[in-house]
C-alpha atoms as a PDB file:
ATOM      1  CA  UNK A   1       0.000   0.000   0.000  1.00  0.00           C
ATOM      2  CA  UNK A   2       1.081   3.682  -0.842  1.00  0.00           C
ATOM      3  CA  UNK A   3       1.163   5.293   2.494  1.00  0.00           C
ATOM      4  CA  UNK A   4       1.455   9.416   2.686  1.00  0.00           C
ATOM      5  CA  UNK A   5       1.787  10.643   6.199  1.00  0.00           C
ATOM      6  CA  UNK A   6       1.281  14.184   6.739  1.00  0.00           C
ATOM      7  CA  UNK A   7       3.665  15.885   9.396  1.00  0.00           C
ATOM      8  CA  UNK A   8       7.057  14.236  10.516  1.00  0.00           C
ATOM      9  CA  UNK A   9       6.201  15.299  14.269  1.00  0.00           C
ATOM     10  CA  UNK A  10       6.755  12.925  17.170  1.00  0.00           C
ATOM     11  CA  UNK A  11       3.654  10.568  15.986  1.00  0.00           C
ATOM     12  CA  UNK A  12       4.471  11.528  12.321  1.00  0.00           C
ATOM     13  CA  UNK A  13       7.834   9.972  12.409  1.00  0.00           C
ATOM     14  CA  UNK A  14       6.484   6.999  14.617  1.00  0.00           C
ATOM     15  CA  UNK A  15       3.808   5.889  12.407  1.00  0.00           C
ATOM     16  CA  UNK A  16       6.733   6.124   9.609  1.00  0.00           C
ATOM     17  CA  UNK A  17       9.093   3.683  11.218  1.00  0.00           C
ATOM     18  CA  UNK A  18       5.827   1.720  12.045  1.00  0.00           C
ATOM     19  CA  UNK A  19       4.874   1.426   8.459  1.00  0.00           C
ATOM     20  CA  UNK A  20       7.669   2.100   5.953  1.00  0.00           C
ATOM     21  CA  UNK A  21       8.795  -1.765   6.077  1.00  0.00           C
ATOM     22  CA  UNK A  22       6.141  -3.663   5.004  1.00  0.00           C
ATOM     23  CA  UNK A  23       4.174  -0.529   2.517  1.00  0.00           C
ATOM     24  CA  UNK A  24       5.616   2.146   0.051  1.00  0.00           C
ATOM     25  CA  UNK A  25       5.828   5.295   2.827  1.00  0.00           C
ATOM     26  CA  UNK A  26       6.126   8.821   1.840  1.00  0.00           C
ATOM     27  CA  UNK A  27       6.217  11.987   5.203  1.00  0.00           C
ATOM     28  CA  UNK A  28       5.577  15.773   4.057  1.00  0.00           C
ATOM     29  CA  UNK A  29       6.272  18.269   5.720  1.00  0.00           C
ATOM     30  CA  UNK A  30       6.774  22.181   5.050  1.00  0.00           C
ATOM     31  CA  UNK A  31       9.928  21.976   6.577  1.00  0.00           C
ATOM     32  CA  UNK A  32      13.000  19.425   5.538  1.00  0.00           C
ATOM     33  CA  UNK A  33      14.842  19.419   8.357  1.00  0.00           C
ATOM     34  CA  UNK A  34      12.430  17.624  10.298  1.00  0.00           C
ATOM     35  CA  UNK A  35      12.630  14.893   7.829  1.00  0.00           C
ATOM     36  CA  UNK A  36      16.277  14.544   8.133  1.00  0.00           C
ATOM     37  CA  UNK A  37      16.185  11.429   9.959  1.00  0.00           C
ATOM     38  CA  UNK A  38      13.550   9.555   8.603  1.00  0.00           C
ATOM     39  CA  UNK A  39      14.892   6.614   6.614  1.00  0.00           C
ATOM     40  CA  UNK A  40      13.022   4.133   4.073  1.00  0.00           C
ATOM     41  CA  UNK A  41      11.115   6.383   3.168  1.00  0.00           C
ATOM     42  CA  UNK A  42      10.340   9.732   0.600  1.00  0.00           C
ATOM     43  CA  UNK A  43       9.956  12.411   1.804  1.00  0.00           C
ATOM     44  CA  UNK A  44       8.179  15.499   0.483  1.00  0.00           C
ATOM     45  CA  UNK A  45       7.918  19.546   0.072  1.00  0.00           C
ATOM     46  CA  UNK A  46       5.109  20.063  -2.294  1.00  0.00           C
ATOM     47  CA  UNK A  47       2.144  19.127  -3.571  1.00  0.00           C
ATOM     48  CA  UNK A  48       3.112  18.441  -6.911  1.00  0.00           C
ATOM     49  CA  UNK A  49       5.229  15.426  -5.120  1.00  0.00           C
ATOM     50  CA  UNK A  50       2.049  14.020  -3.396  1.00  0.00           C
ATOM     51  CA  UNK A  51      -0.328  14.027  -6.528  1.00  0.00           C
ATOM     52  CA  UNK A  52       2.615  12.303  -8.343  1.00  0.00           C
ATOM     53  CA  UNK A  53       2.684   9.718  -5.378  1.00  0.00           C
ATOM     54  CA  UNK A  54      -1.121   9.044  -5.953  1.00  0.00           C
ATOM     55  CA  UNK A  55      -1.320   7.252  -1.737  1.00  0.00           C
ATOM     56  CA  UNK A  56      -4.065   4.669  -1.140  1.00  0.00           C
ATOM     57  CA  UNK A  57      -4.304   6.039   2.148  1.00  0.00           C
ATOM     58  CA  UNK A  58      -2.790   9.217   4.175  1.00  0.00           C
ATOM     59  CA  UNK A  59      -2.415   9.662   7.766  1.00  0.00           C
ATOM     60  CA  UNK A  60      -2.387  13.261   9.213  1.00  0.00           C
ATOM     61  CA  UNK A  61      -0.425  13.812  11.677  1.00  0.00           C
ATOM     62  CA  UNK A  62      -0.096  17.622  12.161  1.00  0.00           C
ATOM     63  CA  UNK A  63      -1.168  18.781  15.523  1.00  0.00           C
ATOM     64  CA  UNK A  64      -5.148  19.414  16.220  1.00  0.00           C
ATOM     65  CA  UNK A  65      -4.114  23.189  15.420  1.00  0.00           C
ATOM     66  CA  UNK A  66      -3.713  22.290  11.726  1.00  0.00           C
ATOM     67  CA  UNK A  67      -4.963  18.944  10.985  1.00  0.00           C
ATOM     68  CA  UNK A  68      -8.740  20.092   8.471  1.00  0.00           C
ATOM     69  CA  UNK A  69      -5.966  22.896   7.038  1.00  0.00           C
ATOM     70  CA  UNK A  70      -3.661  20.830   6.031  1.00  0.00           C
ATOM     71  CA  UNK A  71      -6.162  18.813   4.480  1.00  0.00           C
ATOM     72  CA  UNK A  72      -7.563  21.320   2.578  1.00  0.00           C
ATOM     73  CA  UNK A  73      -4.375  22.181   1.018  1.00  0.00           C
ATOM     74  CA  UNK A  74      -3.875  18.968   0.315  1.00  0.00           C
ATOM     75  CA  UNK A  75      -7.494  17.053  -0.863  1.00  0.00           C
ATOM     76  CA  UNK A  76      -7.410  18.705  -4.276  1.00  0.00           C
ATOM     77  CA  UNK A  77      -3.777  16.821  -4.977  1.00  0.00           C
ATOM     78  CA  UNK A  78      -5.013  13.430  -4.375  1.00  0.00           C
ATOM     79  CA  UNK A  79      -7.034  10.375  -6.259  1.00  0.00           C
ATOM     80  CA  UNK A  80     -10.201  10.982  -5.152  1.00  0.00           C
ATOM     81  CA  UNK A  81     -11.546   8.028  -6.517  1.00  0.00           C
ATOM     82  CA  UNK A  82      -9.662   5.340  -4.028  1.00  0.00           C
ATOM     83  CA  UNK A  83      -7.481   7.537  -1.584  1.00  0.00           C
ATOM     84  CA  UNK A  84      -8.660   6.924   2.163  1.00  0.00           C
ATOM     85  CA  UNK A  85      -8.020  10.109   3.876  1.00  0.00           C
ATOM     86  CA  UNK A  86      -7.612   9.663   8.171  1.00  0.00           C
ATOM     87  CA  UNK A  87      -6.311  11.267  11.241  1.00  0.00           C
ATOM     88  CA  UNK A  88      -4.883  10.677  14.515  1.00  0.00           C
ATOM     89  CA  UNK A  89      -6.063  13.538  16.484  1.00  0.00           C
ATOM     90  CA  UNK A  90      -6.947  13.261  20.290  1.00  0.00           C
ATOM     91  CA  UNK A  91      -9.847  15.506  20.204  1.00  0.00           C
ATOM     92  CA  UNK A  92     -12.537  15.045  16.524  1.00  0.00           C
ATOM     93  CA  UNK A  93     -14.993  18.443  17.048  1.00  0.00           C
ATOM     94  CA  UNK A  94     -16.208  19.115  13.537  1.00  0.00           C
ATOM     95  CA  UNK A  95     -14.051  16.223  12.124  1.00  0.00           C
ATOM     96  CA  UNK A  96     -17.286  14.265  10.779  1.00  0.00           C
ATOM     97  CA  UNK A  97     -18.803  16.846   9.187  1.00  0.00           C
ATOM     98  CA  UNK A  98     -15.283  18.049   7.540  1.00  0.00           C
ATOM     99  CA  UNK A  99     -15.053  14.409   6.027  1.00  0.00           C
ATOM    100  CA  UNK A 100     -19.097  13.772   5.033  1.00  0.00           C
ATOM    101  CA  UNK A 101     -18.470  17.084   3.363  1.00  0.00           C
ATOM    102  CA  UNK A 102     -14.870  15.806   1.022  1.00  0.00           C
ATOM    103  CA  UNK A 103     -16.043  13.483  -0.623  1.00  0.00           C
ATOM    104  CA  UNK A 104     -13.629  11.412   0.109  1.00  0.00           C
ATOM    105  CA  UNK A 105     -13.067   7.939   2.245  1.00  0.00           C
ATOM    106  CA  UNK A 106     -12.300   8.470   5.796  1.00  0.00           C
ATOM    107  CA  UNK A 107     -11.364   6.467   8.854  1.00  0.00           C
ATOM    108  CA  UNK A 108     -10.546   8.428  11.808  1.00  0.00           C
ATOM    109  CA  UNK A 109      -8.586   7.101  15.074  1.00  0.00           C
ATOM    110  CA  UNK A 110      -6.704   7.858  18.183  1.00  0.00           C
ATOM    111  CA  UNK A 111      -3.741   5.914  19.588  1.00  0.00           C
ATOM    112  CA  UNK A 112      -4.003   6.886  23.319  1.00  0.00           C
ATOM    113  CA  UNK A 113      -0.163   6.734  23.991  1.00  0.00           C
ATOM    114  CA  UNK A 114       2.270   9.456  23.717  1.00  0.00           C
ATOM    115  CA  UNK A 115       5.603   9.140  22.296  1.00  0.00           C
ATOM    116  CA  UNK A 116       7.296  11.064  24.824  1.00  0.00           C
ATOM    117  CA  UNK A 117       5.840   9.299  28.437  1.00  0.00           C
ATOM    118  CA  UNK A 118       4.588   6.146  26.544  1.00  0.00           C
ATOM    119  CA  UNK A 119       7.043   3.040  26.314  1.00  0.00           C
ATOM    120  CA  UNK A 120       6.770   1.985  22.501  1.00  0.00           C
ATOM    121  CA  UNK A 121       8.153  -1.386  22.870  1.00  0.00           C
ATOM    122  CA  UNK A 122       6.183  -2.372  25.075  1.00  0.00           C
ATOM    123  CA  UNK A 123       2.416  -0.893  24.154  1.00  0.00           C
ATOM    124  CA  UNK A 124       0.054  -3.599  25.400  1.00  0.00           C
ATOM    125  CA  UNK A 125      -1.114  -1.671  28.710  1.00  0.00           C
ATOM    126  CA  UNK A 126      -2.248   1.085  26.326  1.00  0.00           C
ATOM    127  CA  UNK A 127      -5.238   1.861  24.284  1.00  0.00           C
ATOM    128  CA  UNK A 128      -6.041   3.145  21.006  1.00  0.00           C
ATOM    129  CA  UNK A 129     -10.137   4.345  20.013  1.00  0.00           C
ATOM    130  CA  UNK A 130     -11.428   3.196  16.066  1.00  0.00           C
ATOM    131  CA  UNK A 131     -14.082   5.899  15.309  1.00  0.00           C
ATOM    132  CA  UNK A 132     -16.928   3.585  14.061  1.00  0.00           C
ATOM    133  CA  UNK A 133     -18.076   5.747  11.193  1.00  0.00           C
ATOM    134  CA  UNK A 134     -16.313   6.007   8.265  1.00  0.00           C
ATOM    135  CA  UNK A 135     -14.945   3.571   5.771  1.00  0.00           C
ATOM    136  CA  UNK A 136     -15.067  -0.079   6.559  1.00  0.00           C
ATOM    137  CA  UNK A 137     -11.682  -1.135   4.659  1.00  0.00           C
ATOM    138  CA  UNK A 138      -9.892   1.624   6.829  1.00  0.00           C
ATOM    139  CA  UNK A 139     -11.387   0.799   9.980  1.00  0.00           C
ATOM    140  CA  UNK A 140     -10.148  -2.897   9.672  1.00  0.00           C
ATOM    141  CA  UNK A 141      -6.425  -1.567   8.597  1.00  0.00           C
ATOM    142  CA  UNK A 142      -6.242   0.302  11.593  1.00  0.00           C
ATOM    143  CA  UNK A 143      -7.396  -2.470  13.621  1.00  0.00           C
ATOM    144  CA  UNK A 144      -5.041  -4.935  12.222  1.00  0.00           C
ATOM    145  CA  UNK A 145      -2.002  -2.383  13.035  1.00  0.00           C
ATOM    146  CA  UNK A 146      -3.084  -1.660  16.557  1.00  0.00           C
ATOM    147  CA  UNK A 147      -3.564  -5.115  17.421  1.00  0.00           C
ATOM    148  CA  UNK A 148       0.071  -5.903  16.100  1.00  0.00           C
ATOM    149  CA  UNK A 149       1.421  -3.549  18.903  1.00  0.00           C
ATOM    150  CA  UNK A 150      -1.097  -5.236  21.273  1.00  0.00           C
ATOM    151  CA  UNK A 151      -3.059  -1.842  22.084  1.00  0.00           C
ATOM    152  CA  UNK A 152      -6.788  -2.646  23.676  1.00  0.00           C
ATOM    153  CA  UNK A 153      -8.963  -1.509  20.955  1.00  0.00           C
ATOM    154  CA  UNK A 154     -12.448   0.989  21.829  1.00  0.00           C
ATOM    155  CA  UNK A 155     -15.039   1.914  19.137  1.00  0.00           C
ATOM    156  CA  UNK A 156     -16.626   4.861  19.237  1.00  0.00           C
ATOM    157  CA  UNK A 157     -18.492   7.650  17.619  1.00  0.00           C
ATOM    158  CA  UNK A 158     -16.844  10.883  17.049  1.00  0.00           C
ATOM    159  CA  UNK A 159     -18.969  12.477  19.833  1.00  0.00           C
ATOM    160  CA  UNK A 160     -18.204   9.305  22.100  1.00  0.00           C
ATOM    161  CA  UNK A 161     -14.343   9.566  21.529  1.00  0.00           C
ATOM    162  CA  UNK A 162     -14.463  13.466  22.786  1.00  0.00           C
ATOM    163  CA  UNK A 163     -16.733  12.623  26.086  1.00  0.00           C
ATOM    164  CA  UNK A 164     -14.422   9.794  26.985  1.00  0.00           C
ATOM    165  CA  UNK A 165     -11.109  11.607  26.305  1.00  0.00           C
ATOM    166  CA  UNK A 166     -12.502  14.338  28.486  1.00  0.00           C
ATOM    167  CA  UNK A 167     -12.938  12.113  31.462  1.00  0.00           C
ATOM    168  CA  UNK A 168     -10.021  10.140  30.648  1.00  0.00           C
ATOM    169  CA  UNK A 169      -7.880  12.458  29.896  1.00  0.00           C
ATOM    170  CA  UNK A 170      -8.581  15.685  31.127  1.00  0.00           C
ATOM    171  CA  UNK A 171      -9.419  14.576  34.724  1.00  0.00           C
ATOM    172  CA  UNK A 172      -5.408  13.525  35.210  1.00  0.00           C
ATOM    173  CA  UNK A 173      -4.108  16.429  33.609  1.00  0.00           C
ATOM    174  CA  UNK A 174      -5.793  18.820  35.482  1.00  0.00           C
ATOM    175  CA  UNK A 175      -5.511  16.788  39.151  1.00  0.00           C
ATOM    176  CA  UNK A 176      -1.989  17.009  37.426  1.00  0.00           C
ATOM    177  CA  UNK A 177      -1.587  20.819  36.756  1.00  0.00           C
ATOM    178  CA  UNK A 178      -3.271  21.604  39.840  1.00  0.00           C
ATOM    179  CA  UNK A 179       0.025  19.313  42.354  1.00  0.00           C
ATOM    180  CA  UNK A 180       2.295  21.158  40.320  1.00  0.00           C
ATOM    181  CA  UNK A 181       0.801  24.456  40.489  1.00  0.00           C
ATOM    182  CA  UNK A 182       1.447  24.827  44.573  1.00  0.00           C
ATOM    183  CA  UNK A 183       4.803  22.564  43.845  1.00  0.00           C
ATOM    184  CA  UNK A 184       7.548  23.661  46.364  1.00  0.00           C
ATOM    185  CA  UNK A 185      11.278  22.426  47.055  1.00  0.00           C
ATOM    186  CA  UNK A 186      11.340  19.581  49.381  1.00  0.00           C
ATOM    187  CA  UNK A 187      13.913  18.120  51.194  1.00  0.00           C
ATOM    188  CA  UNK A 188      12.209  14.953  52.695  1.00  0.00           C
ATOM    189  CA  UNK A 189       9.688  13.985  50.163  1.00  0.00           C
ATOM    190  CA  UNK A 190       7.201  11.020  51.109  1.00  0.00           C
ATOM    191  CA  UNK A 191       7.032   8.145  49.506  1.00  0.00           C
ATOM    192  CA  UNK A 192       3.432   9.372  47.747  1.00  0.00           C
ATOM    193  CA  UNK A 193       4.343  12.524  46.996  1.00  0.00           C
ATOM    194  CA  UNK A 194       7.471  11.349  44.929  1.00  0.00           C
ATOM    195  CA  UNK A 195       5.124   8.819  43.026  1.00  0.00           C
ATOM    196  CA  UNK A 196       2.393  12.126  42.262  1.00  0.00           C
ATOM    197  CA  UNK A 197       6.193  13.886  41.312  1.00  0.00           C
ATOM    198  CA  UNK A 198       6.656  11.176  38.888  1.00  0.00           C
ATOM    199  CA  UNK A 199       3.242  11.586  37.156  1.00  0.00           C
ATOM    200  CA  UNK A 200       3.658  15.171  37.222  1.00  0.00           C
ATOM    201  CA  UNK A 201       6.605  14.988  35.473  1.00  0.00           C
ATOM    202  CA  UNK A 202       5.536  12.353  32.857  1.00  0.00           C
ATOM    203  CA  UNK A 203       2.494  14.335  32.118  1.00  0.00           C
ATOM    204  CA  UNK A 204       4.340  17.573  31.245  1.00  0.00           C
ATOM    205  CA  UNK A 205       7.257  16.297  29.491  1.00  0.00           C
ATOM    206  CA  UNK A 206       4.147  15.912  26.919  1.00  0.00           C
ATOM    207  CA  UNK A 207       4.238  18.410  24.022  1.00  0.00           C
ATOM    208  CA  UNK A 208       2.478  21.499  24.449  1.00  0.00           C
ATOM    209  CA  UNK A 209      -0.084  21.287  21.519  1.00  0.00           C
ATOM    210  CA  UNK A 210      -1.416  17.920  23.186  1.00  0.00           C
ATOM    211  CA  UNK A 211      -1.928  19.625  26.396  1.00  0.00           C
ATOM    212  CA  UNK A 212      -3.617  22.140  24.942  1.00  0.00           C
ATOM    213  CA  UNK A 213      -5.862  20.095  22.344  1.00  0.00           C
ATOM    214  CA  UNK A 214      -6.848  17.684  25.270  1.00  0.00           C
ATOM    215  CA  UNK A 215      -8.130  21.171  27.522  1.00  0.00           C
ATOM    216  CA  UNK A 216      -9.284  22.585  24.851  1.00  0.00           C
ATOM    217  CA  UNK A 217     -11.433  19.463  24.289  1.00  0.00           C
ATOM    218  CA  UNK A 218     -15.612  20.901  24.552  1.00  0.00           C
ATOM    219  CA  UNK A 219     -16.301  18.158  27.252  1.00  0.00           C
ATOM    220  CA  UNK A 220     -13.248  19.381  29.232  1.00  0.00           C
ATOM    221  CA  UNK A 221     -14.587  21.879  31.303  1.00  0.00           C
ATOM    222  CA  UNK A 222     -17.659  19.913  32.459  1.00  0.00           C
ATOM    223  CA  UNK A 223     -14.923  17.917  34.211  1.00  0.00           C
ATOM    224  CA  UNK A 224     -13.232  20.447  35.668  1.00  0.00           C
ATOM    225  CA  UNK A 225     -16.070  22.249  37.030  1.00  0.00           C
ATOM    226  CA  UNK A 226     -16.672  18.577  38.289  1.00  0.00           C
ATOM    227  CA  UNK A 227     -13.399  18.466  39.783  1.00  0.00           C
ATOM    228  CA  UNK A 228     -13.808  22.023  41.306  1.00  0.00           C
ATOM    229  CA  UNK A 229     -16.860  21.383  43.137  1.00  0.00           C
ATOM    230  CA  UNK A 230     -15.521  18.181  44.969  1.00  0.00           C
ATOM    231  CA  UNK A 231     -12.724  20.092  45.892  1.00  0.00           C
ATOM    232  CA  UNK A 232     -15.215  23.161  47.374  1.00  0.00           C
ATOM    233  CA  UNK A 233     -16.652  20.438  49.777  1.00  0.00           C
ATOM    234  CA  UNK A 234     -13.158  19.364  50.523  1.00  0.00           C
ATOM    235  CA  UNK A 235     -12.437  22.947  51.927  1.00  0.00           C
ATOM    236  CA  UNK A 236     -15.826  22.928  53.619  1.00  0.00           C
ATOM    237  CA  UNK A 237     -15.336  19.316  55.460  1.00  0.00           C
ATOM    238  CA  UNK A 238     -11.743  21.067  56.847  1.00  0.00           C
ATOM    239  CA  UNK A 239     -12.633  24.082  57.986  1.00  0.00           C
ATOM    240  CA  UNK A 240     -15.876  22.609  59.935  1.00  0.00           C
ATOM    241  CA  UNK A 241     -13.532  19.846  60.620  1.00  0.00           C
ATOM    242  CA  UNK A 242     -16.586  17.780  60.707  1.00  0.00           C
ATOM    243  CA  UNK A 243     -15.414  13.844  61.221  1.00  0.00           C
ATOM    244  CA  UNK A 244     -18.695  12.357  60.152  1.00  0.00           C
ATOM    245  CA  UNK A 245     -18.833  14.597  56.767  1.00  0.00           C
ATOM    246  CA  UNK A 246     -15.173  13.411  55.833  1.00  0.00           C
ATOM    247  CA  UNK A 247     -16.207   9.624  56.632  1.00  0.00           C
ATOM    248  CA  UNK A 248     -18.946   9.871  54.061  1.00  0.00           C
ATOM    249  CA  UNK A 249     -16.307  11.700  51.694  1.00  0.00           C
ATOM    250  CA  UNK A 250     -14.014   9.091  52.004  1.00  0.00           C
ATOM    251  CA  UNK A 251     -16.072   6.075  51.850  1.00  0.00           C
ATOM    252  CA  UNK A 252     -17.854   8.002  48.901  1.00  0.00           C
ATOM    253  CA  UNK A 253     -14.341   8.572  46.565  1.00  0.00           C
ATOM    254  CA  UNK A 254     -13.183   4.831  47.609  1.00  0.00           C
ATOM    255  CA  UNK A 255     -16.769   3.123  46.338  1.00  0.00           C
ATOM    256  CA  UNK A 256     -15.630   5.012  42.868  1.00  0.00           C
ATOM    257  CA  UNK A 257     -11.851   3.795  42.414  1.00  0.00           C
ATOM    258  CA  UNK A 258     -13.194  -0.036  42.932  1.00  0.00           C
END
């Protein structure tokens, strides 16, 4: 299969080395020296290049930012007649609409793992979400690839993925913004604040743009509204330092985590 991936990015350049043994894999991107060291595979600067490569399928990988503008530049270039067009982005507001409206096949999906905190030889504790909507043929590719690496496979709808990626995701980030927001210098660390450290630190060695696509997600702030009202009754239960309040708080958050 003729494989064009657009962006040579973290999860541009993983999905290359992923792919560019066993297919015919070809990475654009506006800027070369990004590309530099990709190997087995072409890589372009224009969109002459790309309608000359005619791809079966093509995998955006641009950050959230750019992903339906860097389509647009790039639909008119390719064979509309076969082509599967998909993305990878972690949050899909106005994604189905953008591909009922091309013309075009489309599978859309989201491997749940980072490049930068995830361990990629060793993926089978992590998950990746197949939209359900879309072309059938691209769904199953997908699939099949995810499996290989032993990711636990969801199916959703587009609206589905963004409500779950707002509780799964945007819960932890925020719990994890908010530790590091009051974070001070300390000498004798316990043993669970070094393991929150440890989080913390995994969390924002992410790249910026997926911090910001996953808060800027439209579920997100239901859950942090969520998040700020258990922490008002938090403040309440300690400053009334009432014992039987906190017993029902605590018996309350440990019935969820079972």
């Amino acid at each position: 299969m003729k494989i064009l991936i657009l962006g040579a990015g973290k999860m541009g350049s993983f999905f290359t080395d992923l792919l560019s043994f066993e297919h015919e894999v070809a990475v654009y991107d506006i800027n070369p020296l990004k590309m530099r060291f990709l190997y087995n595979t072409q890589r372009f600067t224009t969109m002459e290049e790309i309608e000359a490569f005619r791809p079966d399928l093509v995998i955006n990988a641009v950050s959230l930012k750019y992903t339906l503008e860097v389509f647009r530049q790039v639909l008119p270039y390719l064979p509309k007649e076969y082509c599967i067009i998909s993305d990878i982005s972690s949050v899909k507001t106005g994604f189905k609409e953008f591909y009922e409206q091309s013309g075009f096949h489309y599978v859309s999906t989201h491997p749940m793992f980072g490049p930068t905190f995830a361990n990629l030889g060793k993926l089978n504790d992590e998950n990746a979400i197949v939209i359900n909507e879309g072309d059938y043929m691209g769904r199953c590719f997908f699939k099949d690839l995810y499996a290989q690496l032993g990711l636990h496979i969801c199916e959703y709808t587009f609206d589905e993925h963004d409500r779950t990626v707002a509780y799964s995701l945007s819960i932890p980030f925020i719990s994890t913004f908010a530790f590091a927001a009051v974070m001070k210098h300390q000498d004798a660390p316990g043993t669970t604040f070094k393991r929150h450290m440890k989080i913390a630190k995994g969390v924002l060695s992410e790249d910026d743009t997926l911090l910001r696509e996953i808060l800027f997600n439209p579920y997100t702030k239901d859950q942090v509204a969520q998040i700020r009202s258990e922490m008002k009754e938090i403040i309440e239960i300690i400053d009334t330092k009432d014992e039987e309040r906190m017993q029902r708080f605590l018996t309350k958050i440990r019935t969820n985590i079972k």
